[in-house]
PDB file of N, CA and C in Angstrom:
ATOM      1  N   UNK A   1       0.851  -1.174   0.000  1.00  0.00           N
ATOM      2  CA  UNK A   1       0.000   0.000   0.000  1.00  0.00           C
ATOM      3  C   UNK A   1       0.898   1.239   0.000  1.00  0.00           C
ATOM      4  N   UNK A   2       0.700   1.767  -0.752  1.00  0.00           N
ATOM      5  CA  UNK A   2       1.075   3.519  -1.379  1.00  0.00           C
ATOM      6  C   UNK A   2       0.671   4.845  -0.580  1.00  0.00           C
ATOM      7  N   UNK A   3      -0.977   4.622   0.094  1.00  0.00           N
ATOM      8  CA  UNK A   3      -1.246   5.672   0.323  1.00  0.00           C
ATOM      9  C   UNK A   3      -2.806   5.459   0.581  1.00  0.00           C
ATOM     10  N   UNK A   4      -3.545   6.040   1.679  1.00  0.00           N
ATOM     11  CA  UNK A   4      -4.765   5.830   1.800  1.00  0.00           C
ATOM     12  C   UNK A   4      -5.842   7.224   2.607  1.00  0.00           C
ATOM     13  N   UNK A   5      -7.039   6.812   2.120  1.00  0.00           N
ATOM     14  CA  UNK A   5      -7.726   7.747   2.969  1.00  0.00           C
ATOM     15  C   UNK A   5      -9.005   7.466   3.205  1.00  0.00           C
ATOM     16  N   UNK A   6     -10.016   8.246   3.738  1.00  0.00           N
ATOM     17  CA  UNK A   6     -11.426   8.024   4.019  1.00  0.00           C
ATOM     18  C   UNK A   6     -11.892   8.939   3.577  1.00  0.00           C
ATOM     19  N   UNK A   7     -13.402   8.171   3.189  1.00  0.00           N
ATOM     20  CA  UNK A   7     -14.183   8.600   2.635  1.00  0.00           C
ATOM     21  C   UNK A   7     -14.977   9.994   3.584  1.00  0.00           C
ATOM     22  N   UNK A   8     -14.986  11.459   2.996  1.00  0.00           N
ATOM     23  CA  UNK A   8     -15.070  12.194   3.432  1.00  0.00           C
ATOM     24  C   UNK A   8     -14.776  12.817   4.165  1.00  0.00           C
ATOM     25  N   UNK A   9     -13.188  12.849   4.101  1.00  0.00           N
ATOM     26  CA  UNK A   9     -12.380  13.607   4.852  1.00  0.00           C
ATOM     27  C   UNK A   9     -10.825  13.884   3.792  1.00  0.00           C
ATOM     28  N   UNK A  10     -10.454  14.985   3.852  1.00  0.00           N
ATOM     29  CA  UNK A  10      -9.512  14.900   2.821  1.00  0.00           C
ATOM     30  C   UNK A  10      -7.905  14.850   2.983  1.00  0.00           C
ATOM     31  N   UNK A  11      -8.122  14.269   3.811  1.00  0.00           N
ATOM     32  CA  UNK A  11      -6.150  13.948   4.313  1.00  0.00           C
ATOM     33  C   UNK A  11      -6.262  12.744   3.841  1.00  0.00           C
ATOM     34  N   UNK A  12      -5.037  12.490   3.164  1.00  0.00           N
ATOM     35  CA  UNK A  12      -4.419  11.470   2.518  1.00  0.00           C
ATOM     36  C   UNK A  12      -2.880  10.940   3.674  1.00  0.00           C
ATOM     37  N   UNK A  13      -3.055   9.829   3.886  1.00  0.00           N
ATOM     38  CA  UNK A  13      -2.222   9.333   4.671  1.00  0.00           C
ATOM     39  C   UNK A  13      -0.997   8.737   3.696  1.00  0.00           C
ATOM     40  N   UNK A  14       0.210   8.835   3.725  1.00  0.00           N
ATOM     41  CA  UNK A  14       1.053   8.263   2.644  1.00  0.00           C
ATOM     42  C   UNK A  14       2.331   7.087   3.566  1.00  0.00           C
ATOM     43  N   UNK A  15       2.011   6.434   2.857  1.00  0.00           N
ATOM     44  CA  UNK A  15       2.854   5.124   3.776  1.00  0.00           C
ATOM     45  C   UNK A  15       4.666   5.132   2.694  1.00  0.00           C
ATOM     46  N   UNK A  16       5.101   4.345   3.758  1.00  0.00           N
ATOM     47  CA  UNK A  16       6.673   3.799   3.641  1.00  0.00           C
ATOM     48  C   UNK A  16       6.992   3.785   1.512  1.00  0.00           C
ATOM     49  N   UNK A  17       5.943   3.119   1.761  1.00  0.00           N
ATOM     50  CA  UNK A  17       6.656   2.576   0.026  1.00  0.00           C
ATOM     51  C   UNK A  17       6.162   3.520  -1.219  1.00  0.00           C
ATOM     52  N   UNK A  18       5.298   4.528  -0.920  1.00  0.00           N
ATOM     53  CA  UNK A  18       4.881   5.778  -1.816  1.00  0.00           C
ATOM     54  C   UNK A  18       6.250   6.661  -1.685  1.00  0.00           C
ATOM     55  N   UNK A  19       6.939   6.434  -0.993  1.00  0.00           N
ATOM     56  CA  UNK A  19       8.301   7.678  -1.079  1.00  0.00           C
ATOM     57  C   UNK A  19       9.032   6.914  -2.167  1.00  0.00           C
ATOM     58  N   UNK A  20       9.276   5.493  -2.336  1.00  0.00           N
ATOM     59  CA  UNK A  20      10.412   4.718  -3.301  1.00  0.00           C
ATOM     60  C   UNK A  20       9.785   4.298  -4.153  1.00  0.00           C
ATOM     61  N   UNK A  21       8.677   4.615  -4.427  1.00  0.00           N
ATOM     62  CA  UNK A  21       7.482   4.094  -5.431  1.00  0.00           C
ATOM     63  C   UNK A  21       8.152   4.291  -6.569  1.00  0.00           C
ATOM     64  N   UNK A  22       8.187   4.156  -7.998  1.00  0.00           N
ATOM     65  CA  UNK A  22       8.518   4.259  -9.463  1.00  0.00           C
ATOM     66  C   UNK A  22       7.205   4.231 -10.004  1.00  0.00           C
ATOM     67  N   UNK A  23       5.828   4.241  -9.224  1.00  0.00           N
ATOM     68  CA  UNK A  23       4.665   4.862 -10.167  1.00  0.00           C
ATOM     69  C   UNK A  23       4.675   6.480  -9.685  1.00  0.00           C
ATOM     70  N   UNK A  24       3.500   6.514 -10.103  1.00  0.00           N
ATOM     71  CA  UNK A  24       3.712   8.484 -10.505  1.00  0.00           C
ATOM     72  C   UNK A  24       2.865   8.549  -9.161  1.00  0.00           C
ATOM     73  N   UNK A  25       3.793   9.588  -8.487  1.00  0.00           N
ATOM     74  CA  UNK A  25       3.011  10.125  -6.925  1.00  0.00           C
ATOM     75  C   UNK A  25       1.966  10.942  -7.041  1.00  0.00           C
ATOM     76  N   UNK A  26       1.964  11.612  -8.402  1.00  0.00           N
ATOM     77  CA  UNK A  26       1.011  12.395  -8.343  1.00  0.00           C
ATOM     78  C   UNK A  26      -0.367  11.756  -9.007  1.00  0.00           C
ATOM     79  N   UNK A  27      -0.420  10.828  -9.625  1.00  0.00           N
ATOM     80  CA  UNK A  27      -1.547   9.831  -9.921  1.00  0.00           C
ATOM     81  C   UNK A  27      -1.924   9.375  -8.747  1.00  0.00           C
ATOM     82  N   UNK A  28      -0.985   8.763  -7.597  1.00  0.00           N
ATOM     83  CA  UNK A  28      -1.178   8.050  -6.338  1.00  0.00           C
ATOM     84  C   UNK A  28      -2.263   9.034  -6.085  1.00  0.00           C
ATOM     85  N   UNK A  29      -1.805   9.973  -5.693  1.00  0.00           N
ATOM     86  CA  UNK A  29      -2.366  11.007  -4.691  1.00  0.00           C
ATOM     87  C   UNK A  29      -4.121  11.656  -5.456  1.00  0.00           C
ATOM     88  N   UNK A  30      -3.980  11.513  -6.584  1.00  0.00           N
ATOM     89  CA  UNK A  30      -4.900  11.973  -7.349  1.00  0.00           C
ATOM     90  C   UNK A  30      -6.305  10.891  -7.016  1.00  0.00           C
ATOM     91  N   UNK A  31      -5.725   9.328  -7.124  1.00  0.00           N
ATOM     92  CA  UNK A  31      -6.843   8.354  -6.865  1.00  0.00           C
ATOM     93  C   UNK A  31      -6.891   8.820  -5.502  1.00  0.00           C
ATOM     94  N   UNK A  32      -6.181   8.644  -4.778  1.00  0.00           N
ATOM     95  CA  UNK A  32      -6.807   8.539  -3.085  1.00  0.00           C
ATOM     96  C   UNK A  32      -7.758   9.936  -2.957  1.00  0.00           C
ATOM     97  N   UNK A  33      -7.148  10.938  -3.488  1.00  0.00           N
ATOM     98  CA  UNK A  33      -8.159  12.724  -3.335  1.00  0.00           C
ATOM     99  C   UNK A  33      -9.538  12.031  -4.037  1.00  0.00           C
ATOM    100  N   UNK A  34      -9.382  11.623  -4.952  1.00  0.00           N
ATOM    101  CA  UNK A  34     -10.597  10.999  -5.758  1.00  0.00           C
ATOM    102  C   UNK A  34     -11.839  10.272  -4.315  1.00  0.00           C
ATOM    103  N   UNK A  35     -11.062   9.238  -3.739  1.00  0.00           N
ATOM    104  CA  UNK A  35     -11.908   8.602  -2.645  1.00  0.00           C
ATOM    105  C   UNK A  35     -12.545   9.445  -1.798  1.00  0.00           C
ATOM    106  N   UNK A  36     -11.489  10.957  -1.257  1.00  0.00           N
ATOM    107  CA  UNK A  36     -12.136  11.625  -0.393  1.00  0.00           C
ATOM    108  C   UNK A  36     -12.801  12.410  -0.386  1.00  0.00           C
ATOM    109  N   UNK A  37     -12.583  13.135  -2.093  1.00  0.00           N
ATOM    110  CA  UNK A  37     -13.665  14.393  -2.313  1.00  0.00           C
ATOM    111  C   UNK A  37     -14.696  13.772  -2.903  1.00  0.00           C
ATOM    112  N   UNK A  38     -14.735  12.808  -3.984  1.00  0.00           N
ATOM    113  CA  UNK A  38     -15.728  12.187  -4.669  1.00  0.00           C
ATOM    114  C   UNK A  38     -16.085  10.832  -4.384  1.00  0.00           C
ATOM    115  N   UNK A  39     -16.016  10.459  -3.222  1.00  0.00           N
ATOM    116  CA  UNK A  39     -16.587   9.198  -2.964  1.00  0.00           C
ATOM    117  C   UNK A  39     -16.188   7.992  -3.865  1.00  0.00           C
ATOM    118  N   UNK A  40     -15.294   7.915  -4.809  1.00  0.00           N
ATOM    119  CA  UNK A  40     -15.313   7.011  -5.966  1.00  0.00           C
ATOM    120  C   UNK A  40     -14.845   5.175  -4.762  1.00  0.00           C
ATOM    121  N   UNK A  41     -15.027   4.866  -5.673  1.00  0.00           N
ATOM    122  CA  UNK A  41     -14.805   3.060  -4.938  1.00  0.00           C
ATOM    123  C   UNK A  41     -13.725   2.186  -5.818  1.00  0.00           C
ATOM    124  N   UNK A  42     -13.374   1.545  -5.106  1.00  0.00           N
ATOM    125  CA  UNK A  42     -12.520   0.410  -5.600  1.00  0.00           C
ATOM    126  C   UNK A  42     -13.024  -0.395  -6.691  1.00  0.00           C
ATOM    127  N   UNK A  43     -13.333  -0.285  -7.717  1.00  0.00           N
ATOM    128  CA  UNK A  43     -14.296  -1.719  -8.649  1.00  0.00           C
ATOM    129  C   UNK A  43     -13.239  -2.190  -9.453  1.00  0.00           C
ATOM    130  N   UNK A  44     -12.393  -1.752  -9.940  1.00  0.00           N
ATOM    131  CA  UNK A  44     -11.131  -2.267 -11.004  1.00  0.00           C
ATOM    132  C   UNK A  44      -9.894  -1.750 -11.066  1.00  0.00           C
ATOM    133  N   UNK A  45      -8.508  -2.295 -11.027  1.00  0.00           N
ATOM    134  CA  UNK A  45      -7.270  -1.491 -10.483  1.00  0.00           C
ATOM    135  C   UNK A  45      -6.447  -1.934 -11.566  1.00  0.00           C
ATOM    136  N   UNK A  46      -6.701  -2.555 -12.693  1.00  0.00           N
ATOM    137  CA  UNK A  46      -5.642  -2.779 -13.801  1.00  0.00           C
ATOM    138  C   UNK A  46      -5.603  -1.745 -14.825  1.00  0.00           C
ATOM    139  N   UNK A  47      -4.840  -1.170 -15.513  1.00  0.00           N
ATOM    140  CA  UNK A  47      -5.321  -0.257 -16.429  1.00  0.00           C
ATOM    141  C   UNK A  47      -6.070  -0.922 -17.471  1.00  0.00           C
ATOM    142  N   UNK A  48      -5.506  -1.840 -17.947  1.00  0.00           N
ATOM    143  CA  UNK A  48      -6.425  -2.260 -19.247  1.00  0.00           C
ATOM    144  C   UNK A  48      -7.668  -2.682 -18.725  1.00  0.00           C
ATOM    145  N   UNK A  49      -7.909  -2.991 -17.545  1.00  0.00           N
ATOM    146  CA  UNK A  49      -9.517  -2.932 -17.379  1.00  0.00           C
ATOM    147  C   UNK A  49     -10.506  -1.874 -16.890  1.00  0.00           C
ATOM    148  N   UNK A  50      -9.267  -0.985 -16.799  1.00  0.00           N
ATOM    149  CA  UNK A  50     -10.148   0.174 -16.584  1.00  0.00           C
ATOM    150  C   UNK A  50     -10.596   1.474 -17.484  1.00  0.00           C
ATOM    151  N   UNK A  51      -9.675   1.146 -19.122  1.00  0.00           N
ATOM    152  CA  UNK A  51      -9.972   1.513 -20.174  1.00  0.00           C
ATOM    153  C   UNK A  51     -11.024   0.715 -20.755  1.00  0.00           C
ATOM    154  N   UNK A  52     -11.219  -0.570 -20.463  1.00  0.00           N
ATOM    155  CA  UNK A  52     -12.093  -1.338 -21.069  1.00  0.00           C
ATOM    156  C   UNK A  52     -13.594  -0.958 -20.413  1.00  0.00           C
ATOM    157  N   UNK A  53     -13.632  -0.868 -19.165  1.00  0.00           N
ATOM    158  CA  UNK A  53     -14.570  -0.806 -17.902  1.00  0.00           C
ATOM    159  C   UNK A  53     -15.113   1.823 -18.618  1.00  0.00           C
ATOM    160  N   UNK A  54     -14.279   1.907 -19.069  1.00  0.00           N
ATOM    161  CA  UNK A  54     -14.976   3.375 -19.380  1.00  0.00           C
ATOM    162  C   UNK A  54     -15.626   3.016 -20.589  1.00  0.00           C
ATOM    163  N   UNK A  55     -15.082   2.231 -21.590  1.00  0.00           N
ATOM    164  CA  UNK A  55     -15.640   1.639 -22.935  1.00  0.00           C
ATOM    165  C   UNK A  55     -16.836   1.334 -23.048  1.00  0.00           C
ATOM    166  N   UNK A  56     -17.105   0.115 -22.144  1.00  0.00           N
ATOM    167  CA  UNK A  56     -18.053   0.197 -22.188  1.00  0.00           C
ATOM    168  C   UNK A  56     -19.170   0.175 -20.829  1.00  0.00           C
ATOM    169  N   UNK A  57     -18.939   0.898 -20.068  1.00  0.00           N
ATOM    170  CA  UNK A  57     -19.915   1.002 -18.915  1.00  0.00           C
ATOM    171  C   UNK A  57     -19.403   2.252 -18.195  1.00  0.00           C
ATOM    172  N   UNK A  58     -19.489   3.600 -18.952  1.00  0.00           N
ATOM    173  CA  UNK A  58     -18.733   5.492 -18.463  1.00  0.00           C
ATOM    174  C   UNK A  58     -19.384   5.244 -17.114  1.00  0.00           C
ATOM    175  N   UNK A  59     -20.679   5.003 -17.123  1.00  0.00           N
ATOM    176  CA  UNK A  59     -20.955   5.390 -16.056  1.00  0.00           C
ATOM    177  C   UNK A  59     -20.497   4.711 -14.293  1.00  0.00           C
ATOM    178  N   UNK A  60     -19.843   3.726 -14.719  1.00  0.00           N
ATOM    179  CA  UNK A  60     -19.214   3.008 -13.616  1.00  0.00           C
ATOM    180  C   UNK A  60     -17.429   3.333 -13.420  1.00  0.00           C
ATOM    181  N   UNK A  61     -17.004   3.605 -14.366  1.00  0.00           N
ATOM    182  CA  UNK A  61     -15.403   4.421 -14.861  1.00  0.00           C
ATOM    183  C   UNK A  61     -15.749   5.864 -13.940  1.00  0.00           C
ATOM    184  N   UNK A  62     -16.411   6.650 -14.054  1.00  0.00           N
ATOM    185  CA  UNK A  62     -16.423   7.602 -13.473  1.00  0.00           C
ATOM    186  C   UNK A  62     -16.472   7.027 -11.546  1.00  0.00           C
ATOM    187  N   UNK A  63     -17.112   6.457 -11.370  1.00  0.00           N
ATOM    188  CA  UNK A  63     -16.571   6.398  -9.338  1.00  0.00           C
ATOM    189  C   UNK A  63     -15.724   5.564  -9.436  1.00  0.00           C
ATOM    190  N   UNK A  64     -14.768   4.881 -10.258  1.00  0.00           N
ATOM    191  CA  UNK A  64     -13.901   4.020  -9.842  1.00  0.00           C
ATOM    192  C   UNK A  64     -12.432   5.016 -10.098  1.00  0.00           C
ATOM    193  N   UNK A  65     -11.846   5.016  -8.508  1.00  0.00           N
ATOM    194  CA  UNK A  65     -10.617   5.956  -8.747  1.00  0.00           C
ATOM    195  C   UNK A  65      -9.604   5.595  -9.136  1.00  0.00           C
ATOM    196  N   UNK A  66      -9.742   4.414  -9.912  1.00  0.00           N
ATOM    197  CA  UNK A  66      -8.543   4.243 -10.437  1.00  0.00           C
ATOM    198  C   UNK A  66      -8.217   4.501 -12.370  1.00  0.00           C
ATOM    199  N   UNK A  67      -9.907   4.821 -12.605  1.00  0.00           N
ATOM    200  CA  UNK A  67      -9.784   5.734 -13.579  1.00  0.00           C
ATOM    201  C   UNK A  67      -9.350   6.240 -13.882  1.00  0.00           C
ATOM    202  N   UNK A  68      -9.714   7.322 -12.903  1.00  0.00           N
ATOM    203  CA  UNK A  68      -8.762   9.079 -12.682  1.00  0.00           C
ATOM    204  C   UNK A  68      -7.924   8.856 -12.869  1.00  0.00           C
ATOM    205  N   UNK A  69      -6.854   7.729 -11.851  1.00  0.00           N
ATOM    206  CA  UNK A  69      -5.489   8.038 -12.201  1.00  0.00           C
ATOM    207  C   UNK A  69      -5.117   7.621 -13.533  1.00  0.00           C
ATOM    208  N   UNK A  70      -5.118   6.988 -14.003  1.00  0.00           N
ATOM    209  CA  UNK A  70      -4.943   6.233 -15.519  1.00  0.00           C
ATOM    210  C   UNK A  70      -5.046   7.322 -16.198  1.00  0.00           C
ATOM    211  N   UNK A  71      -5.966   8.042 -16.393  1.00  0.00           N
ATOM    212  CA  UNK A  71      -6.625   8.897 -17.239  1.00  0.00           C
ATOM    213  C   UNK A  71      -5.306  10.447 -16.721  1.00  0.00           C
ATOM    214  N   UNK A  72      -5.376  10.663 -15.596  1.00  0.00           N
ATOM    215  CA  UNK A  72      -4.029  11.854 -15.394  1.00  0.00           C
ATOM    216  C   UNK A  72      -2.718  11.370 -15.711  1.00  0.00           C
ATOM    217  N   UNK A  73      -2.454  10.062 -15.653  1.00  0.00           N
ATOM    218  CA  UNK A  73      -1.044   9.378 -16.445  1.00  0.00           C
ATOM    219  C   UNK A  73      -1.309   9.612 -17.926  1.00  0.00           C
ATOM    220  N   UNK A  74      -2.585   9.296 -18.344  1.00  0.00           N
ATOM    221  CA  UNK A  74      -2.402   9.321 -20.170  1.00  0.00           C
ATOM    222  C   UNK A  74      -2.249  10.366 -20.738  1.00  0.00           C
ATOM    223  N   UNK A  75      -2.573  11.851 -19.786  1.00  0.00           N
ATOM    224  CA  UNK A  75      -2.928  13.028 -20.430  1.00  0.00           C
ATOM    225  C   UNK A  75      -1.501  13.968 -19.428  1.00  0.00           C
ATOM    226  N   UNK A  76      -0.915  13.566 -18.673  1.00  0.00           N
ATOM    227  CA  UNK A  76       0.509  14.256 -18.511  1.00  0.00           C
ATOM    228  C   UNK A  76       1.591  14.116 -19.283  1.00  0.00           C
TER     229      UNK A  76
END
């Protein structure tokens, strides 16, 4: 684990292995803000299923925060 938070509250807690991480901190941080300002949920954490999962079902891609991040990696 990278980094976590609760739902409706917006501190992001960042653990041991988000400092030596080699994914993008600022995607990290982007899904977890995602959980706390927008309620989004855990439903799919691979990218290719979560390009597949906006394809065909937007409306379930949008609360899953691992969208977001995918989607701020493709467009930085």
């Amino acid at each position: 684990m990278h980094a976590y938070t609760h739902m409706g509250i917006t501190q992001i807690f960042l653990c041991n292995p988000f400092w030596s991480s080699l994914d993008s901190k600022a995607s990290t941080l982007l899904h977890e803000h995602s959980h706390a300002s927008a309620s989004t949920l855990h439903l799919i954490y691979a990218r290719y299923d979560c390009r597949a999962l906006a394809q065909v079902n937007p409306d379930k891609a949008v609360i899953n925060a691992s969208n977001y991040e995918y989607f701020a990696e493709a467009v930085s």
